[in-house]
N, C-alpha and C. Protein backbone atom coordinates (compact mmCIF):
# COMPACT_ATOMS: atom_id res chain seq x y z
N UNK A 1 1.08 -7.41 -40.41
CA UNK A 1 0.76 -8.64 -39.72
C UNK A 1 -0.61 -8.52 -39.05
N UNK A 2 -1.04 -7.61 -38.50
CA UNK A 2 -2.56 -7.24 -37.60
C UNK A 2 -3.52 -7.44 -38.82
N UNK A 3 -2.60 -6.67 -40.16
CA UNK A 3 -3.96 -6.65 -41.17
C UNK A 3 -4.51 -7.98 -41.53
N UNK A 4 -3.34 -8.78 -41.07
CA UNK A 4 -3.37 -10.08 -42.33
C UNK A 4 -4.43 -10.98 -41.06
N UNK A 5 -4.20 -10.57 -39.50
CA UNK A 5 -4.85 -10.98 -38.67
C UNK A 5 -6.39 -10.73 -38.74
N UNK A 6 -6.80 -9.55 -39.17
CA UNK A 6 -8.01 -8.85 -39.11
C UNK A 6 -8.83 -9.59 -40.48
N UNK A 7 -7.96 -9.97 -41.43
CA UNK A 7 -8.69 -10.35 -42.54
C UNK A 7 -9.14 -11.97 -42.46
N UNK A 8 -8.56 -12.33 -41.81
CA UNK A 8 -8.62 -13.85 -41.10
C UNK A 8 -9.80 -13.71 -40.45
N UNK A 9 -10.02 -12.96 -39.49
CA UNK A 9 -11.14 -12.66 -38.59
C UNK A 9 -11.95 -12.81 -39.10
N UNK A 10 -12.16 -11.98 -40.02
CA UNK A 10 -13.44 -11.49 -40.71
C UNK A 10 -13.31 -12.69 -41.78
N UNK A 11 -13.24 -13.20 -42.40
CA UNK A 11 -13.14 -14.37 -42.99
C UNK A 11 -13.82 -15.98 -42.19
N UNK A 12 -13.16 -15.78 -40.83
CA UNK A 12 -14.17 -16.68 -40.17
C UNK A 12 -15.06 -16.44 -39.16
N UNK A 13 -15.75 -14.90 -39.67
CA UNK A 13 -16.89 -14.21 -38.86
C UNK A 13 -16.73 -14.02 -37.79
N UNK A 14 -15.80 -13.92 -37.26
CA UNK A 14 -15.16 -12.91 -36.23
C UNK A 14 -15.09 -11.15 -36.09
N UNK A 15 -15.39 -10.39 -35.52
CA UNK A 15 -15.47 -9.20 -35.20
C UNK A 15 -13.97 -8.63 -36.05
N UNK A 16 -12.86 -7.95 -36.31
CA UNK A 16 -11.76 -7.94 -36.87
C UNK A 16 -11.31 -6.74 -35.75
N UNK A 17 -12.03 -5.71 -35.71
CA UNK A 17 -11.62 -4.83 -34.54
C UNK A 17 -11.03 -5.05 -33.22
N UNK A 18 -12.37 -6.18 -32.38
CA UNK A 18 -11.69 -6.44 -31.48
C UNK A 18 -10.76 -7.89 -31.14
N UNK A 19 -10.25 -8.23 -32.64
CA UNK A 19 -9.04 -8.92 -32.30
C UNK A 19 -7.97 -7.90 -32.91
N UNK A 20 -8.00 -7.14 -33.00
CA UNK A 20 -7.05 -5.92 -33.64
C UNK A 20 -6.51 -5.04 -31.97
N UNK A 21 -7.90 -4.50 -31.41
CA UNK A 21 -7.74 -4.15 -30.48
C UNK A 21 -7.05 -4.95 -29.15
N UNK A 22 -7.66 -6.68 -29.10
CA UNK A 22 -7.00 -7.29 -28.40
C UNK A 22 -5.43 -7.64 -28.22
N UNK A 23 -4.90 -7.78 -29.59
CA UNK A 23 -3.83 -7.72 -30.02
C UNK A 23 -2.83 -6.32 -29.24
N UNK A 24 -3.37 -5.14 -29.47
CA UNK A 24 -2.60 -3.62 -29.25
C UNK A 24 -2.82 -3.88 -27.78
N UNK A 25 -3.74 -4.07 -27.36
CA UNK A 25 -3.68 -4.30 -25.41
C UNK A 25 -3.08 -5.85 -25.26
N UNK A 26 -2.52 -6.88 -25.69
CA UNK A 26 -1.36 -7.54 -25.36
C UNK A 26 -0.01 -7.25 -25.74
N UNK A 27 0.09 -5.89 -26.57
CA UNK A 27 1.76 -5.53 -26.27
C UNK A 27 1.45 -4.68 -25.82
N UNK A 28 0.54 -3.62 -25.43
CA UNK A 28 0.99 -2.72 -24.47
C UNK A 28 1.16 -3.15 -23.33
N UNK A 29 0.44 -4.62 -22.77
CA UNK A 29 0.79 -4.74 -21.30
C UNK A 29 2.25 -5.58 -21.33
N UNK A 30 2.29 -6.32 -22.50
CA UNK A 30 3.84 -6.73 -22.27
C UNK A 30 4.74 -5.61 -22.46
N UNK A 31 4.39 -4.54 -22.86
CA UNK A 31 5.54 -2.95 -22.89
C UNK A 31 5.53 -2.84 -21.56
N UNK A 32 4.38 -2.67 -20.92
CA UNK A 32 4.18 -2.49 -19.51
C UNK A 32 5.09 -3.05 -18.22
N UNK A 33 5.14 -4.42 -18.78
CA UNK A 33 5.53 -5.52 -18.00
C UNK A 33 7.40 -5.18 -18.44
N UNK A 34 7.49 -5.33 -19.37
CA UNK A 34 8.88 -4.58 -19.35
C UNK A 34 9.51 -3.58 -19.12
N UNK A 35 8.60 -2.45 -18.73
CA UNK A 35 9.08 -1.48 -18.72
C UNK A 35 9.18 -1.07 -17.05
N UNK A 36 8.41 -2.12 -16.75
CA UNK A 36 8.32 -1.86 -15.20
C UNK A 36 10.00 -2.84 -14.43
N UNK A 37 10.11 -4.13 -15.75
CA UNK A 37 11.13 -5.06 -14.80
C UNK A 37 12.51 -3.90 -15.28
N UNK A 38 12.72 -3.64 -16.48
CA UNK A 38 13.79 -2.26 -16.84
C UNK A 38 14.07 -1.61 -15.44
N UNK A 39 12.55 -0.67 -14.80
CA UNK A 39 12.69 0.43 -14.23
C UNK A 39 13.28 -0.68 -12.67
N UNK A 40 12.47 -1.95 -12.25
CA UNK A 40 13.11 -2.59 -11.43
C UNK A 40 14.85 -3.16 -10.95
N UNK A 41 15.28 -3.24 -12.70
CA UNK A 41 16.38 -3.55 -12.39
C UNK A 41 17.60 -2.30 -12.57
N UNK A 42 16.68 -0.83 -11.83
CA UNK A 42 18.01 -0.25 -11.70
C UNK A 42 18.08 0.74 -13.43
N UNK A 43 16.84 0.36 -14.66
CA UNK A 43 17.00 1.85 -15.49
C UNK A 43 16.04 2.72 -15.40
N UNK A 44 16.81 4.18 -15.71
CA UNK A 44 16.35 5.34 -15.97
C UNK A 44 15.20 4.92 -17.15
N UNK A 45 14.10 6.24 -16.77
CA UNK A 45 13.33 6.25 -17.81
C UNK A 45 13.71 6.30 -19.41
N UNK A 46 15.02 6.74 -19.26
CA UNK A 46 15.46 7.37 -21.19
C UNK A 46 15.60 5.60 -21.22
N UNK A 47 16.21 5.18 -20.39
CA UNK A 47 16.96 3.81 -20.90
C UNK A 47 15.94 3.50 -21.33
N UNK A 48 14.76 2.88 -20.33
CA UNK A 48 13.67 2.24 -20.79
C UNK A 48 13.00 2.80 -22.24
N UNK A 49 13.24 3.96 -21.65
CA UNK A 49 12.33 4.43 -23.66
C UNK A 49 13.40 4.06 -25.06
N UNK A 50 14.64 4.00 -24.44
CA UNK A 50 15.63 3.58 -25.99
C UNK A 50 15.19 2.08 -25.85
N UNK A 51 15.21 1.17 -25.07
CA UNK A 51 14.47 -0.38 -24.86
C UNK A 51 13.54 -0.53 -25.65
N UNK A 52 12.49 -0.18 -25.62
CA UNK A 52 10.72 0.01 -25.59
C UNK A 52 10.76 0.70 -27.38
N UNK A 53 11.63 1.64 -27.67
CA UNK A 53 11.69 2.59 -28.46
C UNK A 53 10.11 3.28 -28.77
N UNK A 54 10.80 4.27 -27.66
CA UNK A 54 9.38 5.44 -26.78
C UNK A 54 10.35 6.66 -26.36
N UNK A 55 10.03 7.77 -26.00
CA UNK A 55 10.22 8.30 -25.61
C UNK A 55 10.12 8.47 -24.19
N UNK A 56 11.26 8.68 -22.54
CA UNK A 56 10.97 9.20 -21.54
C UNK A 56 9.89 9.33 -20.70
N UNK A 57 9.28 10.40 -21.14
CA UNK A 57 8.25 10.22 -20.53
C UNK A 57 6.66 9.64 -20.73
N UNK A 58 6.90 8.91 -21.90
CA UNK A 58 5.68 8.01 -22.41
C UNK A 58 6.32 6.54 -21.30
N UNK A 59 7.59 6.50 -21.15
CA UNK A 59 8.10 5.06 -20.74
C UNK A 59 7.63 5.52 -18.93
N UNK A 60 8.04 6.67 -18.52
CA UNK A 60 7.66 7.12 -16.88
C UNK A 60 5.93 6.69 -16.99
N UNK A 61 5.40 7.35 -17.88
CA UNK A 61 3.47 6.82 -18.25
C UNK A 61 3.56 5.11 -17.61
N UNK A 62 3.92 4.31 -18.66
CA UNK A 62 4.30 2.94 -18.59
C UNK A 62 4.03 2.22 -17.34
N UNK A 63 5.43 2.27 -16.56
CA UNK A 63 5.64 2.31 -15.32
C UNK A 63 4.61 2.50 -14.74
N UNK A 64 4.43 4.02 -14.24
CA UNK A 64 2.81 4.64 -13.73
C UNK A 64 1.52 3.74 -13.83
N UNK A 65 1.40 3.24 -15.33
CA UNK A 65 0.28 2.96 -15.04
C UNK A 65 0.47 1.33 -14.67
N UNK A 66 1.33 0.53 -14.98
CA UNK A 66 1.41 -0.73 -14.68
C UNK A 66 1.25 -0.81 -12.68
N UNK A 67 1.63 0.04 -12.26
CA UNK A 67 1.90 0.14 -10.39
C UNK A 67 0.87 0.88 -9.87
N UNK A 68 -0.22 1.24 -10.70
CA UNK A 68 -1.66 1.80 -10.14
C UNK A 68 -2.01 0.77 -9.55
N UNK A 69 -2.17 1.05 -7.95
CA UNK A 69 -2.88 -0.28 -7.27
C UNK A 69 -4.51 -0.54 -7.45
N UNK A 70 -4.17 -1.82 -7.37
CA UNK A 70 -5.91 -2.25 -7.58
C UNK A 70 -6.65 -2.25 -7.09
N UNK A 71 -7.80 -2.23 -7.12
CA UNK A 71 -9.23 -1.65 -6.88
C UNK A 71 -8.86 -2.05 -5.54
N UNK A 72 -10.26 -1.34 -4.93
CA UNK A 72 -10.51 -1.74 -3.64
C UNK A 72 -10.78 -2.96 -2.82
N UNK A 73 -11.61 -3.47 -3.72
CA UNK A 73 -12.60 -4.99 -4.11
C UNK A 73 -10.92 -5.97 -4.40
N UNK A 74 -10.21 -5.78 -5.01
CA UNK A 74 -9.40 -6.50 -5.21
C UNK A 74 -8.49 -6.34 -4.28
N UNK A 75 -8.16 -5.46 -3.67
CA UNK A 75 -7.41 -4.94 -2.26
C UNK A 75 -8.07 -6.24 -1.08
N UNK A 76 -9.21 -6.19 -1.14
CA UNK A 76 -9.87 -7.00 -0.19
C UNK A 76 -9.75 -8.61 -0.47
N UNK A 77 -10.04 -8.68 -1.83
CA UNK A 77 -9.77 -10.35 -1.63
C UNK A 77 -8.37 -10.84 -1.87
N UNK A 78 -7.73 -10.11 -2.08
CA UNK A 78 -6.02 -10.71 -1.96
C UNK A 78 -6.01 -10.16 -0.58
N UNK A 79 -6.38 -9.73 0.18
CA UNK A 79 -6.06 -9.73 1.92
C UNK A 79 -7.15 -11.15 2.54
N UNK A 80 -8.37 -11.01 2.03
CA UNK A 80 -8.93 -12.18 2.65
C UNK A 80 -8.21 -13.63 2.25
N UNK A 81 -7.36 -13.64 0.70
CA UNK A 81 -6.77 -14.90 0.38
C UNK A 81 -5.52 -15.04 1.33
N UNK A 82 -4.77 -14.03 1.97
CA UNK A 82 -3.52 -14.20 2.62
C UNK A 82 -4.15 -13.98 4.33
N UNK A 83 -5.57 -14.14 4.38
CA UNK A 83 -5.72 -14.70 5.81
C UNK A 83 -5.73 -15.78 5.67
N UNK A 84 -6.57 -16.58 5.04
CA UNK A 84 -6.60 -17.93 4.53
C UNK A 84 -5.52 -18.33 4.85
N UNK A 85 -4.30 -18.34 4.35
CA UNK A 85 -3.10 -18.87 4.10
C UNK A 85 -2.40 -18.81 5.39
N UNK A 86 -2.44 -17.81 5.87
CA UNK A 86 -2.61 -17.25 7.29
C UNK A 86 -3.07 -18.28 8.52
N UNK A 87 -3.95 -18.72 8.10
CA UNK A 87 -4.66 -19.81 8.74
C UNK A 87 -4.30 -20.78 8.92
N UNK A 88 -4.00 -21.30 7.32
CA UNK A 88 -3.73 -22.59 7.35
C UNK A 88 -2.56 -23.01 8.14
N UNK A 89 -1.41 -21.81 8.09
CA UNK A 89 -0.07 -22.21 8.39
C UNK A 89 -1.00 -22.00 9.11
N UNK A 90 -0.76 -21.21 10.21
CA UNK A 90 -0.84 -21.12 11.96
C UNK A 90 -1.27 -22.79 11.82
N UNK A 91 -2.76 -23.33 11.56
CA UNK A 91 -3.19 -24.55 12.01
C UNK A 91 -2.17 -25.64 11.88
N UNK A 92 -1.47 -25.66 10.86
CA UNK A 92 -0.37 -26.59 10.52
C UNK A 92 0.61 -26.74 11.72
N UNK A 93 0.61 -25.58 12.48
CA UNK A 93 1.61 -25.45 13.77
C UNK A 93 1.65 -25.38 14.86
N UNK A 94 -0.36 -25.17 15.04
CA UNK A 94 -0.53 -25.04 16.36
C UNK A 94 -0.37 -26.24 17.42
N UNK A 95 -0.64 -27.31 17.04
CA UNK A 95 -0.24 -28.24 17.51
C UNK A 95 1.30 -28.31 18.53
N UNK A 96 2.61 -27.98 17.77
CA UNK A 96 3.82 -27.85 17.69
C UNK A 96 3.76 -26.95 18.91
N UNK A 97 3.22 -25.75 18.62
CA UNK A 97 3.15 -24.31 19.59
C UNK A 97 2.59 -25.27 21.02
N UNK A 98 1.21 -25.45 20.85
CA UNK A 98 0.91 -26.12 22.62
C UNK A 98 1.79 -27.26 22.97
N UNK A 99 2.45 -27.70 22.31
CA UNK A 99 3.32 -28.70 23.18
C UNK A 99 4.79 -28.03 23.37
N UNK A 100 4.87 -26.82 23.01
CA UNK A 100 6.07 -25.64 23.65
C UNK A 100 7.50 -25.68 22.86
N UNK A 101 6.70 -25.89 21.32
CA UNK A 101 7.90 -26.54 20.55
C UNK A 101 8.60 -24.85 20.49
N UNK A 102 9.57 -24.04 20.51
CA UNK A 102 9.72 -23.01 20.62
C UNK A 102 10.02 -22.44 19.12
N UNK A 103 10.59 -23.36 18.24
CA UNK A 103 10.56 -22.58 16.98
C UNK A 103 9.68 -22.54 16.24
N UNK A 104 8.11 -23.59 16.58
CA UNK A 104 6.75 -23.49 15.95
C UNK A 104 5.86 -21.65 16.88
N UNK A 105 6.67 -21.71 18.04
CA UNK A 105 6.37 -20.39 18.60
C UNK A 105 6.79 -19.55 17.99
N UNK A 106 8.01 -19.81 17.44
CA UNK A 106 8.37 -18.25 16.86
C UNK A 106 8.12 -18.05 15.94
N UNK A 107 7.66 -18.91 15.15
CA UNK A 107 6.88 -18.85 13.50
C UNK A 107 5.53 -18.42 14.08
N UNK A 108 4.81 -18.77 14.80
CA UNK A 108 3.50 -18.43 15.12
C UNK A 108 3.40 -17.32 15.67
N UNK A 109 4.28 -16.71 16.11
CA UNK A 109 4.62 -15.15 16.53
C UNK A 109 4.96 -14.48 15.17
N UNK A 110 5.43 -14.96 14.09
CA UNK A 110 5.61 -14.06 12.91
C UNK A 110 4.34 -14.32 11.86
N UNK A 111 3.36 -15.66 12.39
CA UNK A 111 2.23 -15.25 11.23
C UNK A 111 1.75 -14.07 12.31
N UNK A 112 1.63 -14.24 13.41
CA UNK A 112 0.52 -13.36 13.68
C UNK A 112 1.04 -11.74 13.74
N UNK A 113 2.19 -11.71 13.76
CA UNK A 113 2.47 -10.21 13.16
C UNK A 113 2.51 -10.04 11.78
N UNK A 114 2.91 -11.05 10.88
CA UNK A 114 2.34 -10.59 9.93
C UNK A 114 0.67 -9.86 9.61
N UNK A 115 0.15 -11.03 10.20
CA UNK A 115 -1.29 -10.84 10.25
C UNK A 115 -2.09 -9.47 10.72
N UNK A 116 -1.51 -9.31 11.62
CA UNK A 116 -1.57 -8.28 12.27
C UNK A 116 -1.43 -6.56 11.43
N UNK A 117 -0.20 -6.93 11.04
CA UNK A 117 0.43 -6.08 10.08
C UNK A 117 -0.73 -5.56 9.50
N UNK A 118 -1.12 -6.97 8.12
CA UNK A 118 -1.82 -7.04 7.22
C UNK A 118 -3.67 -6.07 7.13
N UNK A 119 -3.55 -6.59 8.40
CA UNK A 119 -5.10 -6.10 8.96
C UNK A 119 -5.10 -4.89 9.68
N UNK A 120 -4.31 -4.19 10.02
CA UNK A 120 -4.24 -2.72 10.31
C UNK A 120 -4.02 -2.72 11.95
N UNK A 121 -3.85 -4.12 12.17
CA UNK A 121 -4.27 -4.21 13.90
C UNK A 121 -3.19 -3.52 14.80
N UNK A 122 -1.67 -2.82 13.92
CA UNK A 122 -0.98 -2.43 14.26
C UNK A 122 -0.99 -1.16 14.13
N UNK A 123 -1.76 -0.57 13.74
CA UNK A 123 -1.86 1.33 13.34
C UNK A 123 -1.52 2.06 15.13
N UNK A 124 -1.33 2.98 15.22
CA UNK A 124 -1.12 4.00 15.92
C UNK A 124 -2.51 3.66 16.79
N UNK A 125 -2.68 4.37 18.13
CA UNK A 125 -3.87 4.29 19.45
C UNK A 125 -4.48 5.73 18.84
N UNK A 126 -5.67 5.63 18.35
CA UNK A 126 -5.71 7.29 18.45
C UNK A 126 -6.95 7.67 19.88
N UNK A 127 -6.31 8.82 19.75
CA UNK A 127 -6.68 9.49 21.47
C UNK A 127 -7.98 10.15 21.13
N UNK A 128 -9.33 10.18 21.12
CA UNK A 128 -10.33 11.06 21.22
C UNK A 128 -10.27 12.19 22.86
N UNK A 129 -10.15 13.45 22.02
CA UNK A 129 -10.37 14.27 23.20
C UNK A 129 -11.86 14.72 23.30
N UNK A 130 -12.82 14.01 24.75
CA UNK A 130 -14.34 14.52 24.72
C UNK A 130 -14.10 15.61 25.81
N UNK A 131 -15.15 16.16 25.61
CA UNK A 131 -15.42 17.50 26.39
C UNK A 131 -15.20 17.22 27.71
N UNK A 132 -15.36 16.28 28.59
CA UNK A 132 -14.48 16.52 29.78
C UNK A 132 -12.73 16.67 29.83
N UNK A 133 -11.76 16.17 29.04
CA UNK A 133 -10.90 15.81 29.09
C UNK A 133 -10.33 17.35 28.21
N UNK A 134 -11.14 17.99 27.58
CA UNK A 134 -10.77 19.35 26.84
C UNK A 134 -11.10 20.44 28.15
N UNK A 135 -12.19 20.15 29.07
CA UNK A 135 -12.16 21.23 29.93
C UNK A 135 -11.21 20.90 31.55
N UNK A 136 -10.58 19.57 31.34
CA UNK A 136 -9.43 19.75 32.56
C UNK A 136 -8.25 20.35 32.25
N UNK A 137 -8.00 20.19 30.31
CA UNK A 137 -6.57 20.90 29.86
C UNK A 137 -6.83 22.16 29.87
N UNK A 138 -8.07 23.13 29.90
CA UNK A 138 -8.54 24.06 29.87
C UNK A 138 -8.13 24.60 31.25
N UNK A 139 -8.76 24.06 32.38
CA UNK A 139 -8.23 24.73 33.71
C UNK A 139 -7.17 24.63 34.38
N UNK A 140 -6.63 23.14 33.92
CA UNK A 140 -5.12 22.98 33.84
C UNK A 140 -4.04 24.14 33.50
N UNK A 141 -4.46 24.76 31.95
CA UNK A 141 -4.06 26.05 31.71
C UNK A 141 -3.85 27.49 32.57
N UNK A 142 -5.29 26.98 32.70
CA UNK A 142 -5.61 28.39 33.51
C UNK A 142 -5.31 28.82 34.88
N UNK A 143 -5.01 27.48 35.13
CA UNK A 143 -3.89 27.32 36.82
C UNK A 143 -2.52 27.75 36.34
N UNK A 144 -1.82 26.87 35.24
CA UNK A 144 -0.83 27.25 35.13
C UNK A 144 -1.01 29.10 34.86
N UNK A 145 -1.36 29.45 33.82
CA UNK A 145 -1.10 31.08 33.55
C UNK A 145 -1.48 31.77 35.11
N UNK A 146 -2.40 31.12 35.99
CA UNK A 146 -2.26 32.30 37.10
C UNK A 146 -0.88 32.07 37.79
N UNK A 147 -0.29 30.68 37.84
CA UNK A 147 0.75 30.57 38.83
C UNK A 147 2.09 31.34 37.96
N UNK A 148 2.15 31.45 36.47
CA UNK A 148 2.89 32.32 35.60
C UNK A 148 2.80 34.00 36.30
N UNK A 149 1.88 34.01 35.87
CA UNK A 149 1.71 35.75 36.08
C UNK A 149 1.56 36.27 37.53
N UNK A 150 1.08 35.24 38.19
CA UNK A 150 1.37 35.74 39.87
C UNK A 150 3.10 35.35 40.28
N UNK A 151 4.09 34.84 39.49
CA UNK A 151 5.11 34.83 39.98
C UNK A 151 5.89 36.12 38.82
N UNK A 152 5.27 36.61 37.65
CA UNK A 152 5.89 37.98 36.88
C UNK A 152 5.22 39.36 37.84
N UNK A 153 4.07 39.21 38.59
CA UNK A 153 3.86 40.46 39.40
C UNK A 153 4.48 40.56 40.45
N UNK A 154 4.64 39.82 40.54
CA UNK A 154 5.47 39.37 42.24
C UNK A 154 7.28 40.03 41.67
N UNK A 155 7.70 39.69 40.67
CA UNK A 155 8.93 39.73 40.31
C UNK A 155 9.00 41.45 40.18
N UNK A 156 7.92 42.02 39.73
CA UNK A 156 7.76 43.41 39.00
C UNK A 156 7.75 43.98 40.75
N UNK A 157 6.64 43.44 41.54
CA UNK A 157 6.47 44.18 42.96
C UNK A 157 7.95 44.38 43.85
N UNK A 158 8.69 43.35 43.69
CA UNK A 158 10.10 43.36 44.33
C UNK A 158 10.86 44.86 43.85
N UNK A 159 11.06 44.94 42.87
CA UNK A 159 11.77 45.63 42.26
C UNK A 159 11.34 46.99 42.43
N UNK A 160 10.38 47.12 42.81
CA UNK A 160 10.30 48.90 43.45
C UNK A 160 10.31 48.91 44.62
């Protein structure tokens, strides 16, 4: 069938390769696409490879490569498109919210944690230790170990 495709091609001055090639990269991504809803609904890799008729770990490949997340660049504008959206609701509600409607509040409390979420605004506080704050744990220490060892000499002096 590809051949009979390729000869067509080339018949109406078309390249024949890369509709040959285009062809092999639209079932591998529909293998892809199946092999990922398989592994979604609960099968093992063998299953998926008797499905697919593949072997295991060509079908684990599959999977793998269909759930490689996307670029960076594309990381960014599907986050800038779901601020957008982000937006719009909140605006759709803010209205609702200043006049103290309470369940436009509590939706507007879940875009903005979503939002929040989304944008990292929720990560962990991290603590920079600068050189003053490293030399009070420093003498801090060093109080504690004398008040340590002046109460083990003291313990040693009793005892004779």
């Amino acid at each position: 069938m590809a051949e009979a495709a390729a000869v067509r091609a080339a018949v109406a001055g078309r390249d024949p390769v890369s509709n040959l090639e285009l062809a092999r990269t639209r079932r591998t991504a529909e293998k892809r696409e199946r092999a990922v809803a398989l592994r979604m609904s609960g099968a093992t890799f063998a299953e998926i490879a008797v499905a697919l008729g593949t072997r295991a770990d060509v079908a684990a490949q599959m999977v793998d490569d269909a759930l490689v997340l996307p670029s960076r660049v594309k990381i960014e504008r599907m986050r800038e498109l779901e601020n957008r959206r982000l937006d719009r609701a909140q605006q759709a509600i803010w209205g609702q919210v200043e006049a103290g409607d309470l369940k436009a509040g509590e939706l507007f409390l879940r875009i903005s944690a979503r939002r929040a979420r989304m944008n990292g605004l929720d990560e962990a506080t991290k603590v920079a230790f600068t050189v003053g704050v490293r030399q009070e744990m420093e003498a801090a220490l060093a109080e504690l170990q004398t008040v340590v060892l002046g109460q083990v000499v003291s313990v040693v002096d009793d005892t004779r």
